[in-house]
N, C-alpha and C. Protein backbone atom coordinates (compact mmCIF):
# COMPACT_ATOMS: atom_id res chain seq x y z
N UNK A 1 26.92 41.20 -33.76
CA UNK A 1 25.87 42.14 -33.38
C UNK A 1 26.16 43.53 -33.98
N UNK A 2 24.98 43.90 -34.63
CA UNK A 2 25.13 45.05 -35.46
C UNK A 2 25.23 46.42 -34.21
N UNK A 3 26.00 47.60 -33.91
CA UNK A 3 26.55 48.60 -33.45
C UNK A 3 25.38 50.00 -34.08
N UNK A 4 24.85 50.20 -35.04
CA UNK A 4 24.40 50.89 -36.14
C UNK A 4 22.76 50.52 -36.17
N UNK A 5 22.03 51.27 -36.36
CA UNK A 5 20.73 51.57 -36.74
C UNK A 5 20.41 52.96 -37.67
N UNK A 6 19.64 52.55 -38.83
CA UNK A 6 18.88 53.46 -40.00
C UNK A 6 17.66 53.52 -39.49
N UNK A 7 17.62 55.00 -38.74
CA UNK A 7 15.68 55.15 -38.28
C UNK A 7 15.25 56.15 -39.53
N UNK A 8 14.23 55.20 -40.16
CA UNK A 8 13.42 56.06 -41.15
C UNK A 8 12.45 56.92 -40.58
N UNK A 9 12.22 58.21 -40.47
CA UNK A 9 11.20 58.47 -39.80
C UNK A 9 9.86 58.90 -40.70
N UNK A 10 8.52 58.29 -40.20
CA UNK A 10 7.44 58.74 -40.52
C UNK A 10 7.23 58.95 -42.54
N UNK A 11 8.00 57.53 -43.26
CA UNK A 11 8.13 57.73 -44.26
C UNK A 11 6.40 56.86 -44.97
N UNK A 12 5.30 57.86 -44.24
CA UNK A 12 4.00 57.30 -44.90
C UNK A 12 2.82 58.01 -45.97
N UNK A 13 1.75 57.69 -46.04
CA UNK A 13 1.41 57.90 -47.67
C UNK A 13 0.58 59.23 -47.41
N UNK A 14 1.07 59.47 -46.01
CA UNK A 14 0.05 60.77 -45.24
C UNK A 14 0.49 61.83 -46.63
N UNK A 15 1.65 61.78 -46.59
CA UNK A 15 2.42 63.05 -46.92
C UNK A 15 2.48 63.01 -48.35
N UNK A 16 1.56 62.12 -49.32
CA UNK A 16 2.04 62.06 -50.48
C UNK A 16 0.42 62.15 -50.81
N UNK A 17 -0.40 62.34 -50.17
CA UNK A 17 -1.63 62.19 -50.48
C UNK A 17 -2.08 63.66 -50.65
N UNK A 18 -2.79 63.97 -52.14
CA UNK A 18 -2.63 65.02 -52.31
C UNK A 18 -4.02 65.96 -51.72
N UNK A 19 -5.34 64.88 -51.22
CA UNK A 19 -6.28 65.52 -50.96
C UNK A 19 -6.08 65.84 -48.97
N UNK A 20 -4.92 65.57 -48.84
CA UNK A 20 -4.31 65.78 -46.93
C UNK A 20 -3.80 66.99 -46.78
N UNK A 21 -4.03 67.84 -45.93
CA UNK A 21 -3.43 68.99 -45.37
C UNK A 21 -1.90 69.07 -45.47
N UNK A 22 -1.81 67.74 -45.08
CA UNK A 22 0.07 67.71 -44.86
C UNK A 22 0.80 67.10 -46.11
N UNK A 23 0.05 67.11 -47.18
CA UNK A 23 0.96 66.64 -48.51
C UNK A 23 2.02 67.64 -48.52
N UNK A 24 3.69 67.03 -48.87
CA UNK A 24 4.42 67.87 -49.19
C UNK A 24 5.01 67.97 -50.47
N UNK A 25 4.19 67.54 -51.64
CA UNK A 25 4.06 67.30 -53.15
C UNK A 25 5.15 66.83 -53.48
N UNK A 26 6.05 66.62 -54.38
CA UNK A 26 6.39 65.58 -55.24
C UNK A 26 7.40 65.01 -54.28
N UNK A 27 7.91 64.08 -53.97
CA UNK A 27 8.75 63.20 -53.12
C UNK A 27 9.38 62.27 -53.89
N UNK A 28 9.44 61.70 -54.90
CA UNK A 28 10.15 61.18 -55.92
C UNK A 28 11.33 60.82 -55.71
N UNK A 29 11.96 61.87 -55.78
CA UNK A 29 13.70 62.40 -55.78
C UNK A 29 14.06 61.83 -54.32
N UNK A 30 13.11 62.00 -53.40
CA UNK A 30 13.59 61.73 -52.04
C UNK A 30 13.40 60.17 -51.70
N UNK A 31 12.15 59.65 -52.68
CA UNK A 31 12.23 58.31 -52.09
C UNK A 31 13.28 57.30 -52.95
N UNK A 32 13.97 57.96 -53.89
CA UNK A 32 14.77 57.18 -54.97
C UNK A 32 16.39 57.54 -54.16
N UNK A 33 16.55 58.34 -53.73
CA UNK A 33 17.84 58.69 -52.70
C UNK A 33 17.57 57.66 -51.27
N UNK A 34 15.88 58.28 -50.32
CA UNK A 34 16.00 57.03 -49.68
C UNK A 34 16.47 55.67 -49.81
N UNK A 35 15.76 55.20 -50.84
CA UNK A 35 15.98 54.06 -51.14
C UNK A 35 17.67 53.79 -51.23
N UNK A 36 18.50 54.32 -51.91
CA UNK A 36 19.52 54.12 -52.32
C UNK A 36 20.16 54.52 -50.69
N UNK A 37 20.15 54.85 -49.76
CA UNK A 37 20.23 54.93 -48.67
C UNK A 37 19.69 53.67 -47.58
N UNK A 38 19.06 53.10 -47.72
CA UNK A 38 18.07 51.86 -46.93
C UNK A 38 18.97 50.81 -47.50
N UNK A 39 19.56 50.06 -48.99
CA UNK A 39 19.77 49.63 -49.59
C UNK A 39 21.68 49.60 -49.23
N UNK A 40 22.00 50.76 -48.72
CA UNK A 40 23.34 50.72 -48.69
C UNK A 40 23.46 50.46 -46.82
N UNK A 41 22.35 50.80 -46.31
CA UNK A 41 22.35 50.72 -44.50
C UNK A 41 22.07 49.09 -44.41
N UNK A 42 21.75 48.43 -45.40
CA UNK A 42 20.62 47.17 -45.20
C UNK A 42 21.92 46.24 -45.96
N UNK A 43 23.03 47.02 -46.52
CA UNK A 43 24.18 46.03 -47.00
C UNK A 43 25.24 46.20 -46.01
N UNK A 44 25.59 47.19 -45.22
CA UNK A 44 26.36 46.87 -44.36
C UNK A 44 26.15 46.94 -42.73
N UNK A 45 24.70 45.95 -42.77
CA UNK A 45 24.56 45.46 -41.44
C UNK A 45 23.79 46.17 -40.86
N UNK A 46 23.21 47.22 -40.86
CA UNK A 46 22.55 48.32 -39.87
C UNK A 46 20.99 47.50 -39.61
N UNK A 47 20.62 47.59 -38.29
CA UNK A 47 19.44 47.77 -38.20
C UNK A 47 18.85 48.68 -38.73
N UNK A 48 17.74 47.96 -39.25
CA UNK A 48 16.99 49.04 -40.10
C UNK A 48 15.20 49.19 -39.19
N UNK A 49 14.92 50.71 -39.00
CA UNK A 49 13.77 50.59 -37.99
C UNK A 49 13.26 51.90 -38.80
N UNK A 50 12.03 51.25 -39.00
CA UNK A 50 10.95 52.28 -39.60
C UNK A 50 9.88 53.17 -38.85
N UNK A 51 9.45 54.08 -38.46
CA UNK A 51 8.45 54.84 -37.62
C UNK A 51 7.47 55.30 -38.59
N UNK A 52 6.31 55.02 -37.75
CA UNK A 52 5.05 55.10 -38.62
C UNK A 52 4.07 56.36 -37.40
N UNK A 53 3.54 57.07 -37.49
CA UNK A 53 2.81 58.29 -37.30
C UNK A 53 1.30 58.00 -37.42
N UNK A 54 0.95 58.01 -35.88
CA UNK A 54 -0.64 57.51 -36.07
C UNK A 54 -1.48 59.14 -35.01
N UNK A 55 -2.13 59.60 -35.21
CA UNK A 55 -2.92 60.47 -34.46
C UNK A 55 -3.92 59.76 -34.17
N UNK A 56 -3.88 59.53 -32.49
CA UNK A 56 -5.32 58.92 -31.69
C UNK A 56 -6.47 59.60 -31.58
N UNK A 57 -7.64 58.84 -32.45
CA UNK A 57 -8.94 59.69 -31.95
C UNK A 57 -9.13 61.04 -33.22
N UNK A 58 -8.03 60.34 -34.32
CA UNK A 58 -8.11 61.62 -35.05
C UNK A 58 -9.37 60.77 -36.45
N UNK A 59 -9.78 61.66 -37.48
CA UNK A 59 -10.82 61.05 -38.13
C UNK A 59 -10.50 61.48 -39.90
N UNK A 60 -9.44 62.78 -39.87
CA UNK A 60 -9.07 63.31 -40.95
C UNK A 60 -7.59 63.23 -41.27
N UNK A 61 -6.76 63.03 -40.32
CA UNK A 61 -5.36 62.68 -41.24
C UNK A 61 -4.64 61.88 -39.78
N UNK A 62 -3.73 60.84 -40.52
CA UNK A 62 -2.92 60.01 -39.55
C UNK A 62 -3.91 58.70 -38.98
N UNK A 63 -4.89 58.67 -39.74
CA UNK A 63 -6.00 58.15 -39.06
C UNK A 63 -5.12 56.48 -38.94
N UNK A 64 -5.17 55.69 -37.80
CA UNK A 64 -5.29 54.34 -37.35
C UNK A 64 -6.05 53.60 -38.12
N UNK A 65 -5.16 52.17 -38.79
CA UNK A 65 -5.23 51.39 -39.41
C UNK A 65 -6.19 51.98 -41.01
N UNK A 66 -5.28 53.10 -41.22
CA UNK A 66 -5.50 53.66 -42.63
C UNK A 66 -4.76 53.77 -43.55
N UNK A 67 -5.18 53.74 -45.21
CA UNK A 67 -3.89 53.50 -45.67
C UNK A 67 -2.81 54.67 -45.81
N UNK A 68 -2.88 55.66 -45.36
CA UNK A 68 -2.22 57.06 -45.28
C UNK A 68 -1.30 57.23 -44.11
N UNK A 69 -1.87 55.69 -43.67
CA UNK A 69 -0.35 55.50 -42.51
C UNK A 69 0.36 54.64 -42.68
N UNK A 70 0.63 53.83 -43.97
CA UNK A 70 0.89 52.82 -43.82
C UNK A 70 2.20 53.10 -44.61
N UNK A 71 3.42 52.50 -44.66
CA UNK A 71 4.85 53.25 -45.59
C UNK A 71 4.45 53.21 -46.93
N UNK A 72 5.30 54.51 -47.66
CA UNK A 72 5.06 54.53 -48.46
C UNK A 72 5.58 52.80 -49.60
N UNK A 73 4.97 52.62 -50.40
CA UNK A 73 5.47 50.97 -50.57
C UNK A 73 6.34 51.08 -51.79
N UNK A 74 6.45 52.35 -52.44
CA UNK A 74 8.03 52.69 -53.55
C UNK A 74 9.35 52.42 -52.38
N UNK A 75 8.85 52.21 -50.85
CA UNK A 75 10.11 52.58 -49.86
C UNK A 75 10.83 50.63 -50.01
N UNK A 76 12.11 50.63 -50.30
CA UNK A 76 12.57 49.26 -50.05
C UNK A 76 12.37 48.49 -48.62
N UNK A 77 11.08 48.89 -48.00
CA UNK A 77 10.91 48.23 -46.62
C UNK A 77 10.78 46.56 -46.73
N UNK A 78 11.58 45.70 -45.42
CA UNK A 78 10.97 44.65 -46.03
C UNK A 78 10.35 44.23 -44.14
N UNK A 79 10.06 43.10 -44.65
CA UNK A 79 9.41 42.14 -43.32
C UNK A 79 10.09 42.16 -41.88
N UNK A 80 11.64 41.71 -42.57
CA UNK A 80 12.26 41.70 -40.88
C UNK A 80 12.26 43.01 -40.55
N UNK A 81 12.29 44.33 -41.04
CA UNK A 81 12.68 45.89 -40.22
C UNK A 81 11.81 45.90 -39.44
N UNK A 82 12.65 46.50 -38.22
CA UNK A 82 11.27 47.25 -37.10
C UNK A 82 10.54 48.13 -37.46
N UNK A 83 9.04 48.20 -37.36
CA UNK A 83 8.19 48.96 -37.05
C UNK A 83 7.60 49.96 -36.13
N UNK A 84 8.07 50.93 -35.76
CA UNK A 84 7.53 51.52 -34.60
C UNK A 84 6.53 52.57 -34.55
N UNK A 85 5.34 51.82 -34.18
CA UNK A 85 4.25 53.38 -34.51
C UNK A 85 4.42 54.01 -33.13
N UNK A 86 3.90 55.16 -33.76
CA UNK A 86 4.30 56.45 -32.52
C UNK A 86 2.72 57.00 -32.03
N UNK A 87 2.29 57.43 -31.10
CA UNK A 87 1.49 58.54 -31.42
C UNK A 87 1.62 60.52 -30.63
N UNK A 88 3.16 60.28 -30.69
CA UNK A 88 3.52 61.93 -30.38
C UNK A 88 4.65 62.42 -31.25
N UNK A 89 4.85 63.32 -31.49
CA UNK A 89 6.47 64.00 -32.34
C UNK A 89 7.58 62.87 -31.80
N UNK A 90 7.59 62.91 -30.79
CA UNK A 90 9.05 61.85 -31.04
C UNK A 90 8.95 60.27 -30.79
N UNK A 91 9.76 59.68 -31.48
CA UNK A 91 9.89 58.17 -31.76
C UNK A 91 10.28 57.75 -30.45
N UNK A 92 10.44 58.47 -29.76
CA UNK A 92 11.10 57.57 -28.07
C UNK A 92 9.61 57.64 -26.92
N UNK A 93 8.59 58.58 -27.10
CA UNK A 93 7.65 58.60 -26.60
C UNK A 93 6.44 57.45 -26.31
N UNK A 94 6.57 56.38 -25.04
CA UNK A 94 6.07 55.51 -25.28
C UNK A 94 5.90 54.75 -26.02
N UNK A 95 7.17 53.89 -26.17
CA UNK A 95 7.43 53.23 -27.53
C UNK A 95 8.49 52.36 -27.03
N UNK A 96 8.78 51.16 -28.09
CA UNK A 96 9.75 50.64 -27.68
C UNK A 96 11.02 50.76 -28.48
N UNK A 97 10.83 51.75 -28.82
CA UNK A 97 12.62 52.36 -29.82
C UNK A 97 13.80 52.00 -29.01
N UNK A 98 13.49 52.24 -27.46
CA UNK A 98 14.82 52.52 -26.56
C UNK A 98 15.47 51.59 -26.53
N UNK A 99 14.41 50.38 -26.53
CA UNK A 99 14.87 49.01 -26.28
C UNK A 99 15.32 48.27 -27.38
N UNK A 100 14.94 49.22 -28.76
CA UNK A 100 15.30 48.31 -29.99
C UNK A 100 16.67 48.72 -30.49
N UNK A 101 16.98 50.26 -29.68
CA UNK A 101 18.10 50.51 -29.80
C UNK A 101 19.69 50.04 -28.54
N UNK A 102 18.94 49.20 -27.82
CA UNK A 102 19.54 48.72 -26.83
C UNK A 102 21.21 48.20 -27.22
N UNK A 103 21.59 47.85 -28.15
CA UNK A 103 22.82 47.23 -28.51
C UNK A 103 23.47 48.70 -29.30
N UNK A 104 22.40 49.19 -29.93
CA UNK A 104 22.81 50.55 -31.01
C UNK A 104 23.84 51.62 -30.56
N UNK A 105 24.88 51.98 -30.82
CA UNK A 105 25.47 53.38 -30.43
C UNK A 105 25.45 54.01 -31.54
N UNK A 106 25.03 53.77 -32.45
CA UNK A 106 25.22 54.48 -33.98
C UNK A 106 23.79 54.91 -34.63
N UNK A 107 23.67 56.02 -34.51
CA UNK A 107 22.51 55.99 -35.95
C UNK A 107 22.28 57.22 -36.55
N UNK A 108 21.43 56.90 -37.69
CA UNK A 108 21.58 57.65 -39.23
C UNK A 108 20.40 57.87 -39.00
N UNK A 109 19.57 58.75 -39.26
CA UNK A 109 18.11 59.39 -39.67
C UNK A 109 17.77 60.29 -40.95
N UNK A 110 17.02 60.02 -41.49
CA UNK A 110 16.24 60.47 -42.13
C UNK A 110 14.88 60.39 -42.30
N UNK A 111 13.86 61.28 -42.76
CA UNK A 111 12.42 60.96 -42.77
C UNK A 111 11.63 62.57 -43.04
N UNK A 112 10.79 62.40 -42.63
CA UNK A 112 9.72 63.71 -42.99
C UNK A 112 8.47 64.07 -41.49
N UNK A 113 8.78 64.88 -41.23
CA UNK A 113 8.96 66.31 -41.75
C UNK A 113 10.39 66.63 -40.70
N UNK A 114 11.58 67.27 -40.93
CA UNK A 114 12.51 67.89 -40.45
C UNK A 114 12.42 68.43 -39.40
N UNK A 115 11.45 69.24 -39.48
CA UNK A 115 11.35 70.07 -38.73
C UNK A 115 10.65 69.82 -37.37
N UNK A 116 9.74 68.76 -37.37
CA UNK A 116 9.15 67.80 -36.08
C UNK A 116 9.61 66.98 -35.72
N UNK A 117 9.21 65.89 -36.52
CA UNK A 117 10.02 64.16 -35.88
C UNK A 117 11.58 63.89 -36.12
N UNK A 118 11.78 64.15 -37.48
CA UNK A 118 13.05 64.06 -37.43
C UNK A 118 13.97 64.93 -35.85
N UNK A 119 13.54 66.28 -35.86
CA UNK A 119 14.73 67.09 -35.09
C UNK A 119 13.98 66.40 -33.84
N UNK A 120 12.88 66.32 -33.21
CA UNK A 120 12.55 65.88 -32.35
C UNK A 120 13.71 64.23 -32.18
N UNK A 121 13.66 63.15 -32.77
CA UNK A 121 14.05 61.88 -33.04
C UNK A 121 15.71 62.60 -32.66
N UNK A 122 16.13 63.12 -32.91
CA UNK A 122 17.74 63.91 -33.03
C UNK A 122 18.05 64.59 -31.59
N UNK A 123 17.47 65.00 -31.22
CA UNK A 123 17.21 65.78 -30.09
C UNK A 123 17.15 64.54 -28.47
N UNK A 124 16.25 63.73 -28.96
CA UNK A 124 16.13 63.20 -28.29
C UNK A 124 17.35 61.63 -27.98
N UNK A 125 17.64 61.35 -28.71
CA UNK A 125 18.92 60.44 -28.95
C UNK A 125 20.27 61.15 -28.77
N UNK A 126 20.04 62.10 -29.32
CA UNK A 126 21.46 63.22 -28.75
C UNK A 126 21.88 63.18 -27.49
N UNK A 127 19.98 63.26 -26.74
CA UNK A 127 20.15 63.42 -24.97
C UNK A 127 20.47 62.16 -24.86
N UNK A 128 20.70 60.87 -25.57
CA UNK A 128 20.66 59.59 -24.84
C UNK A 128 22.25 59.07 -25.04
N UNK A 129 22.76 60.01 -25.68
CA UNK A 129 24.57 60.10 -26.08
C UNK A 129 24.46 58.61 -27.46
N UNK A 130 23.50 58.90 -27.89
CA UNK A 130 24.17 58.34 -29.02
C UNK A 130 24.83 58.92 -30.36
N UNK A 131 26.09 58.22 -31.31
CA UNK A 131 26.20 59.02 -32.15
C UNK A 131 25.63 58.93 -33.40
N UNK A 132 25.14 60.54 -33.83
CA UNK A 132 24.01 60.37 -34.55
C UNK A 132 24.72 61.43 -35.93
N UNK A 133 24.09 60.95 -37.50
CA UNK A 133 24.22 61.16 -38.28
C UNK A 133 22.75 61.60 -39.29
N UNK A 134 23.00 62.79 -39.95
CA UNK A 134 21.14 63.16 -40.43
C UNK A 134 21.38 63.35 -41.97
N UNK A 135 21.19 62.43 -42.62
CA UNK A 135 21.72 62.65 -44.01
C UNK A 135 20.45 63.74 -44.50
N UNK A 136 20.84 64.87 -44.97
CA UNK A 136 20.28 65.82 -44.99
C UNK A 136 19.19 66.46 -46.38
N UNK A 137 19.65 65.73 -47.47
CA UNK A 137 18.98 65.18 -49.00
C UNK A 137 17.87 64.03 -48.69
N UNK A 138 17.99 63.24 -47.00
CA UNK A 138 16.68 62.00 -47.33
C UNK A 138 15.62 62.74 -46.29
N UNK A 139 15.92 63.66 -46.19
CA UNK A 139 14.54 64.58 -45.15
C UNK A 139 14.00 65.70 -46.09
N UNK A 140 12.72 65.90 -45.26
CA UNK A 140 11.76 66.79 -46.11
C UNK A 140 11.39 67.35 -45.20
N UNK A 141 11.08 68.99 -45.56
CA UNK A 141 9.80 69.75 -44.27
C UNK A 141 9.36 70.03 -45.43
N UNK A 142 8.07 70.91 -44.85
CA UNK A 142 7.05 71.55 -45.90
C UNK A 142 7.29 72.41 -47.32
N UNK A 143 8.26 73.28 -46.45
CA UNK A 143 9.41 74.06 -47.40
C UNK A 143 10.79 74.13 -47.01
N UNK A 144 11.88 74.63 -48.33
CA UNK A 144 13.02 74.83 -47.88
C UNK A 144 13.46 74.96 -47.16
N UNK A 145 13.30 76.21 -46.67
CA UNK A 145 13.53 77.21 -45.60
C UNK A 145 13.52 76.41 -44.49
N UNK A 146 12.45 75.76 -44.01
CA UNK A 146 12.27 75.50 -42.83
C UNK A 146 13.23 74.15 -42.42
N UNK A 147 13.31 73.55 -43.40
CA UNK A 147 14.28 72.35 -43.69
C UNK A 147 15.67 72.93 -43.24
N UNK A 148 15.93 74.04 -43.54
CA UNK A 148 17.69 74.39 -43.64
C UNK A 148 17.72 75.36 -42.20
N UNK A 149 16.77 75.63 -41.79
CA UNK A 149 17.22 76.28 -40.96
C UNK A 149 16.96 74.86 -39.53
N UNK A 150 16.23 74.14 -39.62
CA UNK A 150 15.91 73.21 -38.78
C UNK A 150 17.46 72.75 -38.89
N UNK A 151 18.04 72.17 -39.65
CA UNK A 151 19.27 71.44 -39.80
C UNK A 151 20.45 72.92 -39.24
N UNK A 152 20.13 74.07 -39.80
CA UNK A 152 21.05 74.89 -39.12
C UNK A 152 21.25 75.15 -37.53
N UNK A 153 19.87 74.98 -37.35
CA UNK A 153 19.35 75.16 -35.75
C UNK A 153 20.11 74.26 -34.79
N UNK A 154 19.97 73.26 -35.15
CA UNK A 154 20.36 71.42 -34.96
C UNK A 154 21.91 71.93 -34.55
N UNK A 155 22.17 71.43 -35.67
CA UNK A 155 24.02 71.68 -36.20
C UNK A 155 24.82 73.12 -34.64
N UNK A 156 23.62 74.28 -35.05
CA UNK A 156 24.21 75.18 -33.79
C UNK A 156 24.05 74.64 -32.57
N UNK A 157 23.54 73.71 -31.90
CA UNK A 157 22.66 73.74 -30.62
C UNK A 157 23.35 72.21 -30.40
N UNK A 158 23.58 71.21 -31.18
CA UNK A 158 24.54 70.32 -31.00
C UNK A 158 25.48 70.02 -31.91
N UNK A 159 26.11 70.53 -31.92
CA UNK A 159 27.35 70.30 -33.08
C UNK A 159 28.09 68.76 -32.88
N UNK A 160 27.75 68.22 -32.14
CA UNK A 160 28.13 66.64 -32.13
C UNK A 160 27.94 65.86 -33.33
N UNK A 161 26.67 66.27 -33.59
CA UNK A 161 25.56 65.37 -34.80
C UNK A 161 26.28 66.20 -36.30
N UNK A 162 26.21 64.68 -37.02
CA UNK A 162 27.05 65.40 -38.28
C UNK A 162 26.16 65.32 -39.32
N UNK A 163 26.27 66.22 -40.36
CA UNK A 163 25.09 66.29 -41.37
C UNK A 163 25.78 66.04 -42.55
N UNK A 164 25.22 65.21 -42.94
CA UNK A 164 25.74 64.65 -44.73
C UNK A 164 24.65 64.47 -46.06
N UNK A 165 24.96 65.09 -46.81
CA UNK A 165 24.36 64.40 -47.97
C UNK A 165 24.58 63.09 -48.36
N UNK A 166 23.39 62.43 -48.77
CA UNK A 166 23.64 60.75 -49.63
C UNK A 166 25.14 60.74 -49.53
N UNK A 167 25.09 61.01 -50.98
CA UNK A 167 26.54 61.16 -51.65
C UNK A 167 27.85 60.86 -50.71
N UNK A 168 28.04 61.61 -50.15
CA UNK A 168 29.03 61.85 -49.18
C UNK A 168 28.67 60.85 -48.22
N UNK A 169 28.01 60.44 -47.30
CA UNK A 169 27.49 59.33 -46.13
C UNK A 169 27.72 58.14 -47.30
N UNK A 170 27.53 57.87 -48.46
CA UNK A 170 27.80 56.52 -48.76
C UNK A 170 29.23 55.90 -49.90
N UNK A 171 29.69 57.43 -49.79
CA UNK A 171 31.21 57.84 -50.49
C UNK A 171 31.39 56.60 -51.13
C-alpha cells in the first residue's frame, strides 16, 4: 500500500484558453516539468489524484461538462488516477479527497493557480497533519510576484511544508 499521493491541482484547459479571463499564457515549460514530475510520482508508487475546477451555475468560465474543464491532455494523465472535481477553492470541500487520502501520509502538490487552490489544498492538509511537499517550478499564479510571495507566505506561516524545485524533489 502506497504511503504517498501526487495531487495535481486544477491542471485544466480553463487556463490555457486564450479567449478566458483566467488564461495564464504560455504554460509549456510547466506542463513539460509537470509531466516529468507525474512520470517520476507514477514510477515510484504514488497515488496519483487529479482535481478538476467546475463553477456551478456559471455560463462563462469553469463551465460543467465543458471542454475548458477538462485536463489539459499534453498532461501524462491516465485512466486509473483519481479524479476529483471540486466546486470551491479547496480540494477537501465536499469531496471525496479525504477518503482517497485515507491510507496517504505523504503528499506532493502542484497545480494552478498558487495562490488559491494550491495554498488553499496546503493549508488545508497541513490542518489534517499530513506531510506535505509543493514543488514550486510545477505551480503557476497569474504573475510572479504573487506566486513567490504565496509560497513565501506559506513557508512563514507553516514552515513544516517543504518547498522544492523539480530538480531537487526528483534528485
Amino acid at each position: 500500500m502506497t504511503s504517498k499521493a501526487l495531487i495535481l491541482v486544477d491542471f485544466e484547459n480553463e487556463w490555457t484558453d486564450k479567449s478566458s479571463d483566467y488564461f495564464v499564457g504560455d504554460i509549456s515549460d510547466l506542463i513539460k516539468k509537470t509531466n516529468k514530475l507525474l512520470d517520476y510520482c507514477r514510477k515510484n508508487g504514488y497515488k496519483i489524484i487529479f482535481t478538476t475546477h467546475i463553477e456551478k451555475d456559471s455560463n462563462s468560465a469553469f463551465v460543467q461538462d465543458s471542454k475548458n474543464v477538462e485536463i489539459i491532455k499534453e498532461l501524462h494523465k491516465q485512466n486509473s488516477d483519481v479524479l476529483i472535481t471540486k466546486n470551491k477553492i479547496s480540494p477537501f470541500y465536499k469531496t471525496n479527497l479525504e477518503k482517497e487520502l485515507k491510507e496517504i501520509n505523504e503528499i506532493v502538490i502542484c497545480g494552478i493557480l498558487t495562490n488559491l487552490c494550491v495554498r488553499s489544498l496546503a493549508q488545508d492538509a497541513y490542518d489534517r497533519d499530513f506531510k506535505i511537499t509543493i514543488i514550486k517550478d510545477c505551480c503557476r499564479a497569474f504573475d510572479e510576484e504573487t506566486h513567490e510571495f504565496t509560497l513565501k507566505d506559506l513557508k512563514a506561516t507553516r514552515e513544516e511544508i517543504e518547498f522544492l524545485n523539480l530538480n531537487k524533489f526528483i534528485r
